[in-house]
N, C-alpha and C. Protein backbone atom coordinates (compact mmCIF):
# COMPACT_ATOMS: atom_id res chain seq x y z
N UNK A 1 27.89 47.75 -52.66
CA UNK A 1 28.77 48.05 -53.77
C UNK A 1 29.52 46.77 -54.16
N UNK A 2 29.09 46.48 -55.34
CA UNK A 2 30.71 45.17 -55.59
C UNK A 2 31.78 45.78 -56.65
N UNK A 3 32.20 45.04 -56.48
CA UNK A 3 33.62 45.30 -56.51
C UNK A 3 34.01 44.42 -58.00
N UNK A 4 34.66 45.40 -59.35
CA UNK A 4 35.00 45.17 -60.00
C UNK A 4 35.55 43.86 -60.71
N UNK A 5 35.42 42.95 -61.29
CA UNK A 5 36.18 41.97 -61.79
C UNK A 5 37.59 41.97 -62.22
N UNK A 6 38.81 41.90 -61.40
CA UNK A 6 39.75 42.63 -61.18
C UNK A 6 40.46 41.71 -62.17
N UNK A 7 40.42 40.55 -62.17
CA UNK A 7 41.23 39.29 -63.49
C UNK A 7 41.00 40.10 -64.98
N UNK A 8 39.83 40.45 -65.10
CA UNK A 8 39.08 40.41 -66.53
C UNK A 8 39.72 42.20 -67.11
N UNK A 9 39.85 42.59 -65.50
CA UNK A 9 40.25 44.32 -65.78
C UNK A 9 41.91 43.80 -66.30
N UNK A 10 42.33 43.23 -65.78
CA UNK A 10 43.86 42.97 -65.87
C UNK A 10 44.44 42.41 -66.69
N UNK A 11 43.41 41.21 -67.44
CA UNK A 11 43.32 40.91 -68.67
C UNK A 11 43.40 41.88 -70.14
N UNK A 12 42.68 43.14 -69.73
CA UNK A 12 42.36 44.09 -71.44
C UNK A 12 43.22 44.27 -70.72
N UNK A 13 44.35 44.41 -70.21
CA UNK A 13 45.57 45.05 -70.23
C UNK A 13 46.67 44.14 -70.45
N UNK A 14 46.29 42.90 -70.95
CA UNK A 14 47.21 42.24 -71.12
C UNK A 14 48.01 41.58 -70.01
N UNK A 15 47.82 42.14 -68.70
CA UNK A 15 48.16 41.24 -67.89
C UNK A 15 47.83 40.37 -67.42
N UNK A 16 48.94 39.27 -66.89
CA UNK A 16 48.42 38.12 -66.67
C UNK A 16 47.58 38.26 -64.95
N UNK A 17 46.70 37.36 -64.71
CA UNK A 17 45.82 38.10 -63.32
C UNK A 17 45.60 36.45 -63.23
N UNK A 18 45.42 35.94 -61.56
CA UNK A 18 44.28 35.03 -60.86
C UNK A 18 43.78 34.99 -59.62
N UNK A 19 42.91 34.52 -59.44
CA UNK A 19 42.37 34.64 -58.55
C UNK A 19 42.29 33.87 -57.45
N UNK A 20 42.38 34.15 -56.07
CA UNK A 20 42.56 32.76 -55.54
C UNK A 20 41.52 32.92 -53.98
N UNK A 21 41.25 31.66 -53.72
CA UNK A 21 40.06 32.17 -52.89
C UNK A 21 40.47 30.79 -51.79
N UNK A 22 41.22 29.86 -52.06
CA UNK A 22 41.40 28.79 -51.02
C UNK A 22 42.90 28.41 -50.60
N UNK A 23 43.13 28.73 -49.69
CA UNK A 23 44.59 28.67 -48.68
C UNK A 23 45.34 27.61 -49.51
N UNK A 24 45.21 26.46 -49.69
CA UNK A 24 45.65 25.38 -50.28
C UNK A 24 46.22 25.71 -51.76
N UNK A 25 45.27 27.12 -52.42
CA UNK A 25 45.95 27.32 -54.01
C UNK A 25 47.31 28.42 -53.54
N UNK A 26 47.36 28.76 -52.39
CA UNK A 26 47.97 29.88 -52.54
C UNK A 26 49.76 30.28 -52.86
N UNK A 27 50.61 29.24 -52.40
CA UNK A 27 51.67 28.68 -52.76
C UNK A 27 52.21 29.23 -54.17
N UNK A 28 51.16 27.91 -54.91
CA UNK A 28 51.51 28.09 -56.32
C UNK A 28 50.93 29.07 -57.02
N UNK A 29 50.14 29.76 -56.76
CA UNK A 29 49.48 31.04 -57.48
C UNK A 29 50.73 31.93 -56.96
N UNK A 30 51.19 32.11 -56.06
CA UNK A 30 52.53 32.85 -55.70
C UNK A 30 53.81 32.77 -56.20
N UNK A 31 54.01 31.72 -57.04
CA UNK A 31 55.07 30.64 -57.76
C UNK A 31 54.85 31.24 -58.92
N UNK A 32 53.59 30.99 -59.57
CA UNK A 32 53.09 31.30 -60.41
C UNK A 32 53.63 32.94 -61.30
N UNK A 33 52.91 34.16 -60.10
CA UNK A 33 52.83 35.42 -59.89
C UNK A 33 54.55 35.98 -60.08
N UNK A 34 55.32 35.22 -59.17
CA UNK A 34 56.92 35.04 -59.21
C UNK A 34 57.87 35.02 -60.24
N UNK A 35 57.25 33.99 -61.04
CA UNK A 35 57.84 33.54 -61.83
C UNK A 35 57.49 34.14 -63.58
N UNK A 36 56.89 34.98 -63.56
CA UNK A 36 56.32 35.74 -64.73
C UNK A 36 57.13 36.75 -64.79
N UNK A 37 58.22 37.18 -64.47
CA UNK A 37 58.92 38.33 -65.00
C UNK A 37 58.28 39.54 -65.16
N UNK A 38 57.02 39.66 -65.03
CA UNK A 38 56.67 41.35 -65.35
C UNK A 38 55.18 41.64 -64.57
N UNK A 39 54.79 42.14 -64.89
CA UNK A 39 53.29 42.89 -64.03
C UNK A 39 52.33 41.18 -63.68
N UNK A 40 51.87 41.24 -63.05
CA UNK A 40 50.79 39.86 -62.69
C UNK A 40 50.13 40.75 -61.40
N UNK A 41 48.85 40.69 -61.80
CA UNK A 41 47.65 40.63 -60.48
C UNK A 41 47.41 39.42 -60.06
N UNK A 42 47.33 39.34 -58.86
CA UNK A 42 47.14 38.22 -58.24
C UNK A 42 45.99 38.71 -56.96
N UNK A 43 44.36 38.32 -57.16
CA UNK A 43 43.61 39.01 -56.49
C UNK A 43 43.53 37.02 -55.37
N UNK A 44 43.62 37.98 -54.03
CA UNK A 44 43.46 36.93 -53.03
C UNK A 44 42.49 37.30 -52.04
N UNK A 45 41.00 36.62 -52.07
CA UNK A 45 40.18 36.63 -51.29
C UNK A 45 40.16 35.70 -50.18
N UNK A 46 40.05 36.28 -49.39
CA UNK A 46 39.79 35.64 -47.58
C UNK A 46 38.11 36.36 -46.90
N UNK A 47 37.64 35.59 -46.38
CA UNK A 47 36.67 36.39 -45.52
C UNK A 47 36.81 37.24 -44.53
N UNK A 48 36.32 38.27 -44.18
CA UNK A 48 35.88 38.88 -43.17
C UNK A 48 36.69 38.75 -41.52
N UNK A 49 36.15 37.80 -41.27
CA UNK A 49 36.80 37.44 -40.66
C UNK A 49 38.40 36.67 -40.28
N UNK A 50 38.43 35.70 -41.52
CA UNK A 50 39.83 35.94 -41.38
C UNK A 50 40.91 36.93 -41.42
N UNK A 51 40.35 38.07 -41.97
CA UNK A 51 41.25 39.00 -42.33
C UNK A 51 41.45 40.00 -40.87
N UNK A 52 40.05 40.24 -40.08
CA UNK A 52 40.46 40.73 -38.91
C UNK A 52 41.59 40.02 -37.85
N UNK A 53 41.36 38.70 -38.13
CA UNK A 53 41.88 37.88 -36.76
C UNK A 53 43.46 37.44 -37.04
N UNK A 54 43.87 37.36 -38.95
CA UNK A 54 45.20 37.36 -39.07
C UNK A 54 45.72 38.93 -39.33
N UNK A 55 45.33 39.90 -39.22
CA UNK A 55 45.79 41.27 -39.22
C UNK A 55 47.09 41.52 -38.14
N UNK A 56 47.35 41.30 -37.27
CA UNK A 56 48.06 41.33 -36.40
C UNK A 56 49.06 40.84 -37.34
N UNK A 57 49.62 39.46 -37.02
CA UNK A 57 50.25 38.51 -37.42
C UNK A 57 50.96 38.73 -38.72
N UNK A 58 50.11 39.34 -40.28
CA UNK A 58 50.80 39.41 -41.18
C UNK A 58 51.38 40.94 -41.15
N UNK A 59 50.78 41.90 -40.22
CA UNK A 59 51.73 43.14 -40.13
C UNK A 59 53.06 42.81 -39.86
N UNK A 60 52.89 42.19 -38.62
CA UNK A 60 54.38 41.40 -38.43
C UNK A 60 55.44 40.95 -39.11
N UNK A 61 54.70 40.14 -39.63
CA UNK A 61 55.28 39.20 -40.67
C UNK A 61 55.94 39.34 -41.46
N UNK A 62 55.43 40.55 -42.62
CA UNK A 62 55.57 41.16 -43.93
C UNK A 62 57.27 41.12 -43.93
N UNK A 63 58.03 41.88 -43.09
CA UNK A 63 59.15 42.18 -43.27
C UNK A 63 59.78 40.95 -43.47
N UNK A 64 59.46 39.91 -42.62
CA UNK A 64 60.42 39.07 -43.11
C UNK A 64 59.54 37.64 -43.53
N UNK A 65 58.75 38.15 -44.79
CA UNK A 65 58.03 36.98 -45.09
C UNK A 65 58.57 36.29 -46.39
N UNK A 66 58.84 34.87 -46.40
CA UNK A 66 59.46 34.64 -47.63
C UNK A 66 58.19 33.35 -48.05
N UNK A 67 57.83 32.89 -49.07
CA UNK A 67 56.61 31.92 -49.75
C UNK A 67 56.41 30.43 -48.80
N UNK A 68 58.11 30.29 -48.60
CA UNK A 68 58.01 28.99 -47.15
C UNK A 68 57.65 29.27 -46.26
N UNK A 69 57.32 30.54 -45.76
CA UNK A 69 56.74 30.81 -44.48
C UNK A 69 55.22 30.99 -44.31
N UNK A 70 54.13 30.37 -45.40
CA UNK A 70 52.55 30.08 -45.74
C UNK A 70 52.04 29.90 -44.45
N UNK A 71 52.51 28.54 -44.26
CA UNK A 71 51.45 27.97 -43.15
C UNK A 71 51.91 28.31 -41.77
N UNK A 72 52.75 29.66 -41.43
CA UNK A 72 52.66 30.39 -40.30
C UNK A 72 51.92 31.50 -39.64
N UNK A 73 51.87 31.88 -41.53
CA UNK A 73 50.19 33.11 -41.25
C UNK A 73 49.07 32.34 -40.56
């Protein structure tokens, strides 16, 4: 099954959407997402595996995660 083009869906709606697929964009796509005042999709792909092995860690995290705290996930 794949999975919808979630920018382009978010787009006919006028919202602003990006996509981000490398650790290094993720900061400013968050800055970005932040700083828009109203609805923004922000689709963030990781593999497979990263997502099992940081699962722990960002459950944790969440509560007290603020954009300076990136490169602790």
């Amino acid at each position: 099954m794949t999975n919808p083009d979630f920018t382009k869906l978010a787009g006919a709606y006028s919202i602003p959407a990006r996509k981000v697929t490398s650790r290094t964009d993720l900061p400013q796509a968050l800055e970005e997402m932040l700083g828009t005042g109203g609805p923004y999709l922000l689709e963030v792909g990781v593999g497979k595996e990263e997502q099992l092995r940081r699962a722990d860690k960002i459950v944790a995290q969440t509560a007290d995660f603020k954009i300076t705290d990136l490169d602790k996930l």
